[in-house]
PDB file of N, CA and C in Angstrom:
ATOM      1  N   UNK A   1    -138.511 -54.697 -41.861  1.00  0.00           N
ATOM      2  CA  UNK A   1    -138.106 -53.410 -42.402  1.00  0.00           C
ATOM      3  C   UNK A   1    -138.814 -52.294 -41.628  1.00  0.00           C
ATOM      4  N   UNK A   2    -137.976 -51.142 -41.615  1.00  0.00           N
ATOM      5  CA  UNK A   2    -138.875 -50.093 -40.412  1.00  0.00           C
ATOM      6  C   UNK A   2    -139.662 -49.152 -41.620  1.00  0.00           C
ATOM      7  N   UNK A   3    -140.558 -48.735 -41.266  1.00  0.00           N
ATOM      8  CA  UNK A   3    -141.064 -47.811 -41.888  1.00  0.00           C
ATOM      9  C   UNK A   3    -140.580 -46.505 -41.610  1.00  0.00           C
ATOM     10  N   UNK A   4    -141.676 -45.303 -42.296  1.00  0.00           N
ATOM     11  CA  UNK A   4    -140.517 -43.811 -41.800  1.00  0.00           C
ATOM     12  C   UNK A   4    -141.508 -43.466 -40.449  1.00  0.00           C
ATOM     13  N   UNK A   5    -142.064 -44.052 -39.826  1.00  0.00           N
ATOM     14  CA  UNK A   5    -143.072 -43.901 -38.420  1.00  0.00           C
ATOM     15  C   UNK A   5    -142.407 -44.079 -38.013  1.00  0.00           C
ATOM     16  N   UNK A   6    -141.018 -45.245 -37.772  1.00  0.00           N
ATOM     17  CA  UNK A   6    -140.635 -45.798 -36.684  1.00  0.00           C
ATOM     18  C   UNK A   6    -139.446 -45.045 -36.466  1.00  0.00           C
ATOM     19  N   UNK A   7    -139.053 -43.534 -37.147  1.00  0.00           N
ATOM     20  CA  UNK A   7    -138.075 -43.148 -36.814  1.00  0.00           C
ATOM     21  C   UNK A   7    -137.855 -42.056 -35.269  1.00  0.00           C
ATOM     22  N   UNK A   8    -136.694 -42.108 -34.971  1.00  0.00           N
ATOM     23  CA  UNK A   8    -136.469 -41.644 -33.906  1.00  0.00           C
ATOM     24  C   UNK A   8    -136.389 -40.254 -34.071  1.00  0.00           C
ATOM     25  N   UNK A   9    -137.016 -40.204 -32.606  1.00  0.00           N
ATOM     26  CA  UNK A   9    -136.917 -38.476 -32.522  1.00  0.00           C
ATOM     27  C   UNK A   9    -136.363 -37.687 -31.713  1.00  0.00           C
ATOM     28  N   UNK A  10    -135.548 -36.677 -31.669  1.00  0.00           N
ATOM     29  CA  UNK A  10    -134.848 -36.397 -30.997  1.00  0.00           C
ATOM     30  C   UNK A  10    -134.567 -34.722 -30.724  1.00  0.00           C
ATOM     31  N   UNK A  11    -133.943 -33.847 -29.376  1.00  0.00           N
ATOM     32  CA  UNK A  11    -133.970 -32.812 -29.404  1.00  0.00           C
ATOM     33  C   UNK A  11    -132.503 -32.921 -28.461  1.00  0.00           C
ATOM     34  N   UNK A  12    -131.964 -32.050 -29.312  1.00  0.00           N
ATOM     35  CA  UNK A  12    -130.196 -32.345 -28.658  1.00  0.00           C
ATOM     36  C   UNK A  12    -130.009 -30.793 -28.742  1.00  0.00           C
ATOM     37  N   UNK A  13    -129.223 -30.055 -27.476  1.00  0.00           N
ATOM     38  CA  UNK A  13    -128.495 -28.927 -27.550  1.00  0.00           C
ATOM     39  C   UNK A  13    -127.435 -29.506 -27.155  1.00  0.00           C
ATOM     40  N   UNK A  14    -126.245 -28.176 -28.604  1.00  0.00           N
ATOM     41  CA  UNK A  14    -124.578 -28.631 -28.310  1.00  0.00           C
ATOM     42  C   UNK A  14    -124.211 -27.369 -28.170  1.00  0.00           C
ATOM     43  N   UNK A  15    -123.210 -27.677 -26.984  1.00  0.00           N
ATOM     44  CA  UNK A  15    -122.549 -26.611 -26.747  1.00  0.00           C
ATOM     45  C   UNK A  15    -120.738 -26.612 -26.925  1.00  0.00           C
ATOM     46  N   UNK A  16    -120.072 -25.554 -25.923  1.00  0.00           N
ATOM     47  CA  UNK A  16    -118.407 -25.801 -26.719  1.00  0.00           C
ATOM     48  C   UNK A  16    -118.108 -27.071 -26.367  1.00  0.00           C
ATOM     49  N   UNK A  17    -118.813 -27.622 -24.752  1.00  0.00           N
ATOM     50  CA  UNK A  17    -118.186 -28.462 -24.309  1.00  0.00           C
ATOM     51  C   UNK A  17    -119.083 -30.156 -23.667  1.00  0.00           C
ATOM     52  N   UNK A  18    -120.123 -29.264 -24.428  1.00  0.00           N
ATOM     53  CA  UNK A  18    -121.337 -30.844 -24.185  1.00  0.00           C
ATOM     54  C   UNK A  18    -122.309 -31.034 -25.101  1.00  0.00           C
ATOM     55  N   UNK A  19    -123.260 -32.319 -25.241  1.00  0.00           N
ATOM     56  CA  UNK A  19    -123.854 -32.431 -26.070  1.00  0.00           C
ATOM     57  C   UNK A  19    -124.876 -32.349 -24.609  1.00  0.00           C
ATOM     58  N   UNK A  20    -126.237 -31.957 -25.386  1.00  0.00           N
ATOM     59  CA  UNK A  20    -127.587 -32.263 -24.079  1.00  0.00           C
ATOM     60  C   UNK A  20    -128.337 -32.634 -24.830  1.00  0.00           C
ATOM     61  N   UNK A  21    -128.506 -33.743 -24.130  1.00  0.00           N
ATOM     62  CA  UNK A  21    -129.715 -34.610 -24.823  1.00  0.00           C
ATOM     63  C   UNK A  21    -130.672 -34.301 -24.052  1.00  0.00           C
ATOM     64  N   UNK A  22    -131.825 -33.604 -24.917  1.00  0.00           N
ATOM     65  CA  UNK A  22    -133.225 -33.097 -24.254  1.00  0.00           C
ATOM     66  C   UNK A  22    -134.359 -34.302 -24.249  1.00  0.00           C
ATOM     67  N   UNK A  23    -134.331 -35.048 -25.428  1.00  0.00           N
ATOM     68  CA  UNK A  23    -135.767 -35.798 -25.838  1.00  0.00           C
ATOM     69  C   UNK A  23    -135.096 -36.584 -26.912  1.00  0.00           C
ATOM     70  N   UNK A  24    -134.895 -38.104 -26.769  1.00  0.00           N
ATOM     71  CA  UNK A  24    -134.821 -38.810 -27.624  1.00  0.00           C
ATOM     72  C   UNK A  24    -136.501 -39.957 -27.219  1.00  0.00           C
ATOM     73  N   UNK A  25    -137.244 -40.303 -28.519  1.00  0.00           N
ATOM     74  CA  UNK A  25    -138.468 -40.765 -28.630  1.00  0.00           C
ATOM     75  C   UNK A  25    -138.549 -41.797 -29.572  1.00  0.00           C
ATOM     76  N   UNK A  26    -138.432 -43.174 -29.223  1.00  0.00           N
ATOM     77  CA  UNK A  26    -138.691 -44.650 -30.022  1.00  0.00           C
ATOM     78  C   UNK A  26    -139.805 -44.622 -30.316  1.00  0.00           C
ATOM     79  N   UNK A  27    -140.398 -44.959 -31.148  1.00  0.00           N
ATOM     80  CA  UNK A  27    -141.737 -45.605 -31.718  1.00  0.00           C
ATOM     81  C   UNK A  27    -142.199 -46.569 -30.782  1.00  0.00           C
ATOM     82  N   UNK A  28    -142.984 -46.456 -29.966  1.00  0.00           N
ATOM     83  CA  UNK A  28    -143.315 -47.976 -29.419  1.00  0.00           C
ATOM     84  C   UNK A  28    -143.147 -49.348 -30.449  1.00  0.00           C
ATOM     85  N   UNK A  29    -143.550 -49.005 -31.805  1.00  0.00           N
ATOM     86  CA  UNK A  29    -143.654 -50.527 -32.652  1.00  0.00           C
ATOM     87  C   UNK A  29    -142.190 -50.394 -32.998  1.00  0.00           C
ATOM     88  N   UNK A  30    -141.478 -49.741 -32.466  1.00  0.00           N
ATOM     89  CA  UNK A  30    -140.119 -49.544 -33.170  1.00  0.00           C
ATOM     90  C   UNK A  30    -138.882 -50.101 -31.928  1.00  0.00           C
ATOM     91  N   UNK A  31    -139.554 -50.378 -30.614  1.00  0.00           N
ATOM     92  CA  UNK A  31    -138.897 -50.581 -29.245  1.00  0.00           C
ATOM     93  C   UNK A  31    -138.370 -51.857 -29.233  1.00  0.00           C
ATOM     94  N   UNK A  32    -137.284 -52.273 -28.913  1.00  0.00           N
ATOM     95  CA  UNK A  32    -136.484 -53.303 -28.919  1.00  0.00           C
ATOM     96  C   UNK A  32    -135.933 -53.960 -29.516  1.00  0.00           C
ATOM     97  N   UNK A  33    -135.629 -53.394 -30.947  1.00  0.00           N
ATOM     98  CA  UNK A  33    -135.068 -53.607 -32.387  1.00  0.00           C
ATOM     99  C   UNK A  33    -133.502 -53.109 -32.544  1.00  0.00           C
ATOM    100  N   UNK A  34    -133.152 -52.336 -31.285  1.00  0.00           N
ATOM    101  CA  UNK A  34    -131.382 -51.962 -31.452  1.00  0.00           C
ATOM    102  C   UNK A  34    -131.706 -50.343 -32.370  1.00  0.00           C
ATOM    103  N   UNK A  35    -132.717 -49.777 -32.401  1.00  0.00           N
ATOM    104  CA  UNK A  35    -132.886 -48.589 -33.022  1.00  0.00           C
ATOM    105  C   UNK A  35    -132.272 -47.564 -32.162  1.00  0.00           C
ATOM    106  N   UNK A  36    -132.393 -47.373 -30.972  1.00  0.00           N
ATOM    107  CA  UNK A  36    -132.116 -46.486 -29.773  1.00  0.00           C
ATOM    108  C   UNK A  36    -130.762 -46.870 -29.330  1.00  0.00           C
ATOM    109  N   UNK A  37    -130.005 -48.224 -29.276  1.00  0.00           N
ATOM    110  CA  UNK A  37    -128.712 -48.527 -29.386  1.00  0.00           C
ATOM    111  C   UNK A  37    -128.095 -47.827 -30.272  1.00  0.00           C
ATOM    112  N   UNK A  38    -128.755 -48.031 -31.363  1.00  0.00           N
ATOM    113  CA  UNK A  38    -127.520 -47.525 -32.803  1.00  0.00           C
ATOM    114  C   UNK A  38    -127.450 -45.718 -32.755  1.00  0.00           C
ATOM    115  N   UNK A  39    -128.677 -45.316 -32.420  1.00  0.00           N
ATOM    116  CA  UNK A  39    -128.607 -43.484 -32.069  1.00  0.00           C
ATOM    117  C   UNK A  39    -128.015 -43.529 -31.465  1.00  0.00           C
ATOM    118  N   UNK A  40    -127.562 -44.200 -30.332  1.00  0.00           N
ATOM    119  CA  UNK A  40    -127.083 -43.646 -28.994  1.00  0.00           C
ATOM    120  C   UNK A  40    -125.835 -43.695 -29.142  1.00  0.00           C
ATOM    121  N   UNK A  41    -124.953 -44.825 -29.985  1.00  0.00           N
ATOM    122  CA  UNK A  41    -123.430 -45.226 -30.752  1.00  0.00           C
ATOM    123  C   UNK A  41    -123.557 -43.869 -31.486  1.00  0.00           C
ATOM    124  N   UNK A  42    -123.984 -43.861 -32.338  1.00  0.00           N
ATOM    125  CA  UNK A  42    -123.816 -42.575 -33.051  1.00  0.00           C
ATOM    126  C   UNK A  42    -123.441 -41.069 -32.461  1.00  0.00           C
ATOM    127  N   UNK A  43    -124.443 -41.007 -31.500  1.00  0.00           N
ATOM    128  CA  UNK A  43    -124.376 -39.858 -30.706  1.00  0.00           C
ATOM    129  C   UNK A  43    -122.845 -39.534 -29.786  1.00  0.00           C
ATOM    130  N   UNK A  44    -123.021 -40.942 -29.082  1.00  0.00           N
ATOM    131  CA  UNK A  44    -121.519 -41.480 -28.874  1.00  0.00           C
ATOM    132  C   UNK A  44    -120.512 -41.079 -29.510  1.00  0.00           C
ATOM    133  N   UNK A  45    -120.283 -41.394 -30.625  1.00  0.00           N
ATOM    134  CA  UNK A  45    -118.957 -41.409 -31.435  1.00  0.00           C
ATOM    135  C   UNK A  45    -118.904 -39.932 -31.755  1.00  0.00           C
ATOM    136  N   UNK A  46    -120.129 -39.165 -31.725  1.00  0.00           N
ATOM    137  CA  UNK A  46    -120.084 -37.648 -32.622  1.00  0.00           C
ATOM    138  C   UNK A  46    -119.354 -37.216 -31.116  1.00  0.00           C
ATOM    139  N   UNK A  47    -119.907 -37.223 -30.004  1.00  0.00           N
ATOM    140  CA  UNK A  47    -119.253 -36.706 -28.907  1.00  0.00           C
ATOM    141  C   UNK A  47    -117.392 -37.289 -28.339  1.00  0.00           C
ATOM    142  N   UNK A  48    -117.316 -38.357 -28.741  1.00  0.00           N
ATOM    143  CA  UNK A  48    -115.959 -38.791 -28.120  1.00  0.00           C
ATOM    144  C   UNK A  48    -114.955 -37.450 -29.533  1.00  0.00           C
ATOM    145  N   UNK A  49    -115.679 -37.829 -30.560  1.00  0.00           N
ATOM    146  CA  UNK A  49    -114.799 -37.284 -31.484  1.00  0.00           C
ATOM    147  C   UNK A  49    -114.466 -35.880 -31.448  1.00  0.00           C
ATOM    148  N   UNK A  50    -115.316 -35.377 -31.038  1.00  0.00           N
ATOM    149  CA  UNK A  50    -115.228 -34.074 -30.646  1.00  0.00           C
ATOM    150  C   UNK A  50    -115.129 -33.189 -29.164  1.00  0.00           C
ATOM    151  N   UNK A  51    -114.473 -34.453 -28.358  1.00  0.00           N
ATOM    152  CA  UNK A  51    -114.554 -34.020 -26.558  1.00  0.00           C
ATOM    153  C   UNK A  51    -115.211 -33.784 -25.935  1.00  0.00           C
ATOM    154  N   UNK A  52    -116.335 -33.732 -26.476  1.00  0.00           N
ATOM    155  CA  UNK A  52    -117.433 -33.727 -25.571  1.00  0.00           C
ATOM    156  C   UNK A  52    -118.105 -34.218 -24.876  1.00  0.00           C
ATOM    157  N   UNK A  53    -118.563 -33.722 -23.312  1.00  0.00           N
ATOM    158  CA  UNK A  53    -119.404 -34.811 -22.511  1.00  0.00           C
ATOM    159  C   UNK A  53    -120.859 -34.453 -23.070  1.00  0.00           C
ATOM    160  N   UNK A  54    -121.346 -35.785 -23.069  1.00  0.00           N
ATOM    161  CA  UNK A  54    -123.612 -35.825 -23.289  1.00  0.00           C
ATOM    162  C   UNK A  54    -123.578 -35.863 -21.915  1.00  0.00           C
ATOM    163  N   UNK A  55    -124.564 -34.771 -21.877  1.00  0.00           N
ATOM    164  CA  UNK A  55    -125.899 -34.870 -20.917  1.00  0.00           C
ATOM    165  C   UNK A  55    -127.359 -35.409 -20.884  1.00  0.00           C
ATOM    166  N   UNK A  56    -127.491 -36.154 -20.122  1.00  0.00           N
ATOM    167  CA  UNK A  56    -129.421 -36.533 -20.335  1.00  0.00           C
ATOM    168  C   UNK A  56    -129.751 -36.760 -18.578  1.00  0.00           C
ATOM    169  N   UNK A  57    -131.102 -36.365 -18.864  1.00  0.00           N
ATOM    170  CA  UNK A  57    -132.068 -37.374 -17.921  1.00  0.00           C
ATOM    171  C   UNK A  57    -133.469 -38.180 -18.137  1.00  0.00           C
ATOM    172  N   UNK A  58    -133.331 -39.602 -17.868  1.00  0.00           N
ATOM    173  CA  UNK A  58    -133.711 -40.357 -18.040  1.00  0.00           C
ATOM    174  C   UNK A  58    -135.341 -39.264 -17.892  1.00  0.00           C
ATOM    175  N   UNK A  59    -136.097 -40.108 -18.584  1.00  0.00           N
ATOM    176  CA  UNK A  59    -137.470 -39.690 -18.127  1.00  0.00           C
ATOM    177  C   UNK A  59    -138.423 -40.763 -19.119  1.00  0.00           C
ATOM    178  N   UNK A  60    -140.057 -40.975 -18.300  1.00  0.00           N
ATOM    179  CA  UNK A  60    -140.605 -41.723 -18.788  1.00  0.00           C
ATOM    180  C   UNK A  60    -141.960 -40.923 -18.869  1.00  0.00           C
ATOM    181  N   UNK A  61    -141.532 -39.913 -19.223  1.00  0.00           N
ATOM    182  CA  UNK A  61    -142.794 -38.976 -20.344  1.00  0.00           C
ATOM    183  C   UNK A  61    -143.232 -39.265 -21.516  1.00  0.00           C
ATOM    184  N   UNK A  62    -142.497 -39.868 -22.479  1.00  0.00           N
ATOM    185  CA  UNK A  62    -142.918 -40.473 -24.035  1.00  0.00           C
ATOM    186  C   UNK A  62    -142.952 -41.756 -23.608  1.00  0.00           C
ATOM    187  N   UNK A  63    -143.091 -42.728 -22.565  1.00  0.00           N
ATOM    188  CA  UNK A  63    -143.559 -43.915 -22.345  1.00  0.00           C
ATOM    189  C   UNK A  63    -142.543 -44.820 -22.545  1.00  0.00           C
ATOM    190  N   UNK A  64    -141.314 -44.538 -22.215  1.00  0.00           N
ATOM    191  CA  UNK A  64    -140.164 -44.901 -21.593  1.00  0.00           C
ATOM    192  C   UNK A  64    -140.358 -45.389 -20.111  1.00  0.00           C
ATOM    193  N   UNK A  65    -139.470 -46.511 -19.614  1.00  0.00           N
ATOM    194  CA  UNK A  65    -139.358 -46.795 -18.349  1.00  0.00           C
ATOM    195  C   UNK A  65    -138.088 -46.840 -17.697  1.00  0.00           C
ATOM    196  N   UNK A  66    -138.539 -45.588 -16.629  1.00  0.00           N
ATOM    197  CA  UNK A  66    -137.572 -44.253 -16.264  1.00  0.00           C
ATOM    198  C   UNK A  66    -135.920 -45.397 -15.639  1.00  0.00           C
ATOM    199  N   UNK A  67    -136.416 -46.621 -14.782  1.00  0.00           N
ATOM    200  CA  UNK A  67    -135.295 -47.555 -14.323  1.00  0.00           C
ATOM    201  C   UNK A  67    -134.576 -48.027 -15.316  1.00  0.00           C
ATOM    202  N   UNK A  68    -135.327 -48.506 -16.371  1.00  0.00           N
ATOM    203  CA  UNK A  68    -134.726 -49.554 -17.458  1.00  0.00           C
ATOM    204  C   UNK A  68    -133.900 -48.317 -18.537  1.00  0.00           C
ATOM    205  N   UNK A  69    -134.315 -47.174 -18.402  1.00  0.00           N
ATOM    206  CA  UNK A  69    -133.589 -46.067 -19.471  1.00  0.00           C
ATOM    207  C   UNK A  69    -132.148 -45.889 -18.568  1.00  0.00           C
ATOM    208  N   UNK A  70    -132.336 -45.622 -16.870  1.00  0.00           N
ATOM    209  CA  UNK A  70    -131.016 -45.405 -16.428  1.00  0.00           C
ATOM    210  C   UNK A  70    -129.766 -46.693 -16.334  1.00  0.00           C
ATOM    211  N   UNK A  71    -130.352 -48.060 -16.314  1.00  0.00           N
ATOM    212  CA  UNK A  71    -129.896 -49.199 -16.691  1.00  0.00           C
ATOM    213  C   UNK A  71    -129.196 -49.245 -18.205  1.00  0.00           C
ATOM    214  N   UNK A  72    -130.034 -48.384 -18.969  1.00  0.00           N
ATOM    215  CA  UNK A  72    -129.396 -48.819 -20.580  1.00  0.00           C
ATOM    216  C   UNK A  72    -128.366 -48.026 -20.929  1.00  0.00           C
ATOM    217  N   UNK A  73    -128.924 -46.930 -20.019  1.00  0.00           N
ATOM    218  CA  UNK A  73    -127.380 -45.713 -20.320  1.00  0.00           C
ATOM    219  C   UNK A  73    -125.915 -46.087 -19.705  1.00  0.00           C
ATOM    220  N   UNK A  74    -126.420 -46.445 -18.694  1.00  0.00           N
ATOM    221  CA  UNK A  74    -125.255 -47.016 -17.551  1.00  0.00           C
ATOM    222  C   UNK A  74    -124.438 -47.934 -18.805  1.00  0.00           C
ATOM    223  N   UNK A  75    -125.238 -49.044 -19.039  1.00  0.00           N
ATOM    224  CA  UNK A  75    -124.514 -49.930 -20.085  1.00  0.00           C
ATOM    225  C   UNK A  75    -123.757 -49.414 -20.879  1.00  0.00           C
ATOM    226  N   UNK A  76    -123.936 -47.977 -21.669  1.00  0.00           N
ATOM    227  CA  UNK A  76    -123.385 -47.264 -22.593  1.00  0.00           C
ATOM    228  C   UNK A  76    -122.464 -46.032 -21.939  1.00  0.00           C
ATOM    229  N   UNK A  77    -122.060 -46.227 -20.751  1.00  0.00           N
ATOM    230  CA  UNK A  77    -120.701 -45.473 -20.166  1.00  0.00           C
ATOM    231  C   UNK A  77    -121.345 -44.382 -19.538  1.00  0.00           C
ATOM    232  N   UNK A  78    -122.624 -44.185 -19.337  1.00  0.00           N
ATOM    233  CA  UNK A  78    -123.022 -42.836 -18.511  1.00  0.00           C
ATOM    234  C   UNK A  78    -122.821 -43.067 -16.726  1.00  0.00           C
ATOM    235  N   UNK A  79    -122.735 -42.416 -16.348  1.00  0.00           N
ATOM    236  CA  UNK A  79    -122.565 -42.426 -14.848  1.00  0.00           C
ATOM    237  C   UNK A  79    -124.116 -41.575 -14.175  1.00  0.00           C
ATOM    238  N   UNK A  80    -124.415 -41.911 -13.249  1.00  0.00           N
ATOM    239  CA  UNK A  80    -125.583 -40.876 -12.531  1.00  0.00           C
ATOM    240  C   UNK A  80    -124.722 -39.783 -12.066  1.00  0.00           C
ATOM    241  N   UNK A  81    -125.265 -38.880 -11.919  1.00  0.00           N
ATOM    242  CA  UNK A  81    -124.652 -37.176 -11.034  1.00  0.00           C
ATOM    243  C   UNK A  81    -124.975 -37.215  -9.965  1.00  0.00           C
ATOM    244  N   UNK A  82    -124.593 -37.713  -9.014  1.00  0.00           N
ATOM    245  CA  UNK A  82    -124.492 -37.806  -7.926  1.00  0.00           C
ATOM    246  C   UNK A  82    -123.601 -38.496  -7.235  1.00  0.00           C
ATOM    247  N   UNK A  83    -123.654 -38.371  -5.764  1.00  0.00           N
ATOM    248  CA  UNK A  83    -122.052 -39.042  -5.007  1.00  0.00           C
ATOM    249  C   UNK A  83    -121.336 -38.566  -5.144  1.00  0.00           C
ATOM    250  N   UNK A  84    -120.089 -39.885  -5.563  1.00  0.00           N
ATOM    251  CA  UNK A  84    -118.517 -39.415  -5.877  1.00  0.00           C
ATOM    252  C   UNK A  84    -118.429 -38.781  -7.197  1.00  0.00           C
ATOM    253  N   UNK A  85    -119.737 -38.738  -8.244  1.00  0.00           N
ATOM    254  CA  UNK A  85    -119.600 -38.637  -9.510  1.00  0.00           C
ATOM    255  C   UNK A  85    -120.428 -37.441  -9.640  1.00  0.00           C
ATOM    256  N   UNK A  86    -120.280 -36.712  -9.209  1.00  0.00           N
ATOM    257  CA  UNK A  86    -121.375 -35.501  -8.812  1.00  0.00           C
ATOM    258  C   UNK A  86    -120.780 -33.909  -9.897  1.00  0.00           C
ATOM    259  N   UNK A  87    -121.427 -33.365 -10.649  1.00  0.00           N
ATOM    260  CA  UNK A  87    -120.658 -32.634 -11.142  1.00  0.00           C
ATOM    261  C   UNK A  87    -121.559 -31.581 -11.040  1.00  0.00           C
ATOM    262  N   UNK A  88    -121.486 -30.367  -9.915  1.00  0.00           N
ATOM    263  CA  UNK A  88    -122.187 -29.331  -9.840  1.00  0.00           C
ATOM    264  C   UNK A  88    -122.570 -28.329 -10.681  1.00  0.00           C
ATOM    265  N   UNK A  89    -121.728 -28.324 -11.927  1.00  0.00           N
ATOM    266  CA  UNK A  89    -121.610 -27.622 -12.892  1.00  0.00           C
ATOM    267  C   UNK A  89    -122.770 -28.050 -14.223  1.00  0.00           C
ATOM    268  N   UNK A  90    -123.574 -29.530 -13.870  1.00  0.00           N
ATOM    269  CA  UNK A  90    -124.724 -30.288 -14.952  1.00  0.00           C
ATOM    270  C   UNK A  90    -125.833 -30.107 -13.932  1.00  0.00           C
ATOM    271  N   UNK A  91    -127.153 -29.816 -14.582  1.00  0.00           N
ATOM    272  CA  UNK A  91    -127.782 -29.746 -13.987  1.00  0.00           C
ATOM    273  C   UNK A  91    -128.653 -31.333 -14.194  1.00  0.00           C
ATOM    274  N   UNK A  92    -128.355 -31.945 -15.696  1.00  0.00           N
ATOM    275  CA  UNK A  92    -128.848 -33.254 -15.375  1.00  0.00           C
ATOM    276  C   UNK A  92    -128.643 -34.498 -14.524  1.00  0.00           C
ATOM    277  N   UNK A  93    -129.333 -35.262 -14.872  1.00  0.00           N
ATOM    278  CA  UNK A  93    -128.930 -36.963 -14.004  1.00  0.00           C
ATOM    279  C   UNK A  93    -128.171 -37.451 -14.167  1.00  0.00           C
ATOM    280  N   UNK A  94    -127.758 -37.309 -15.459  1.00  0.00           N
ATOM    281  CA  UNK A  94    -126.432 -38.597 -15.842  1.00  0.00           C
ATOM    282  C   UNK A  94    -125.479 -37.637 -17.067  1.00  0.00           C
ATOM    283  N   UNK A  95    -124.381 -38.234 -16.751  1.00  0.00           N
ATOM    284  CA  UNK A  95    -123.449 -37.572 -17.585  1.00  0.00           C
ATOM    285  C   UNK A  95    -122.722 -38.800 -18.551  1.00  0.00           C
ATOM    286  N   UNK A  96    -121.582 -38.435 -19.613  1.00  0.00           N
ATOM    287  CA  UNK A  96    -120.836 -39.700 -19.970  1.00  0.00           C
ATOM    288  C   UNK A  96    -119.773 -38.767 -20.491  1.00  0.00           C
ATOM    289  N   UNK A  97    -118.339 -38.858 -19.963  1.00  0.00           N
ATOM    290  CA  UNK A  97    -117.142 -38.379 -20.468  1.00  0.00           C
ATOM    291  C   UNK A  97    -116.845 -38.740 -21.701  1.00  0.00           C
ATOM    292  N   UNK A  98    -116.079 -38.018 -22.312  1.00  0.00           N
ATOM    293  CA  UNK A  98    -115.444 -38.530 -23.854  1.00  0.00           C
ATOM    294  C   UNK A  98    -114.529 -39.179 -23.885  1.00  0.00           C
ATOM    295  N   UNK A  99    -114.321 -40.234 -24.625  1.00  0.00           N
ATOM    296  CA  UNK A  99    -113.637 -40.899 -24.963  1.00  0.00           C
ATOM    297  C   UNK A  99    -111.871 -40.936 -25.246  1.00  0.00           C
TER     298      UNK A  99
END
């Protein structure tokens, strides 16, 4: 059972046409339990439903590991900003279209 420590934390700006994910923060005792999966579905579904692309960049400031965060997003439909997928108009790393 999680306690209320192990909840996630998070700092999201929405705009007409994106969500930005500033700071989402797992509990370390709370890491690898599908807690950060199920936000991230959530977050997901609030954005497909409403057309919107999320923005984030990975970062391993709250003790995240910066490869394995761009690996988990990838899994969950984000693309990196760059290359062919480059959108001059985000200033973050990774983007994910709506659904």
């Amino acid at each position: 059972m999680m306690s209320a420590s192990d909840d996630i934390k998070s700092a999201i700006r929405e705009s007409e046409g994106a969500i930005t994910l500033n700071k989402v923060i797992t509990p370390e005792s709370a890491r690898g339990k599908g807690l950060g999966t199920k936000f991230m579905k959530g977050l997901i579904g609030r954005a497909d439903q409403s057309g919107k692309r999320i923005e984030l960049t990975p970062s391993a400031d709250f003790g995240g590991n910066k490869n394995r965060l761009v690996k988990f997003y990838k899994g969950l439909g984000f693309v990196e900003n760059k290359g062919k997928n480059k959108d001059y108009e985000i200033s973050e790393s990774m983007y994910r279209l709506p659904e």
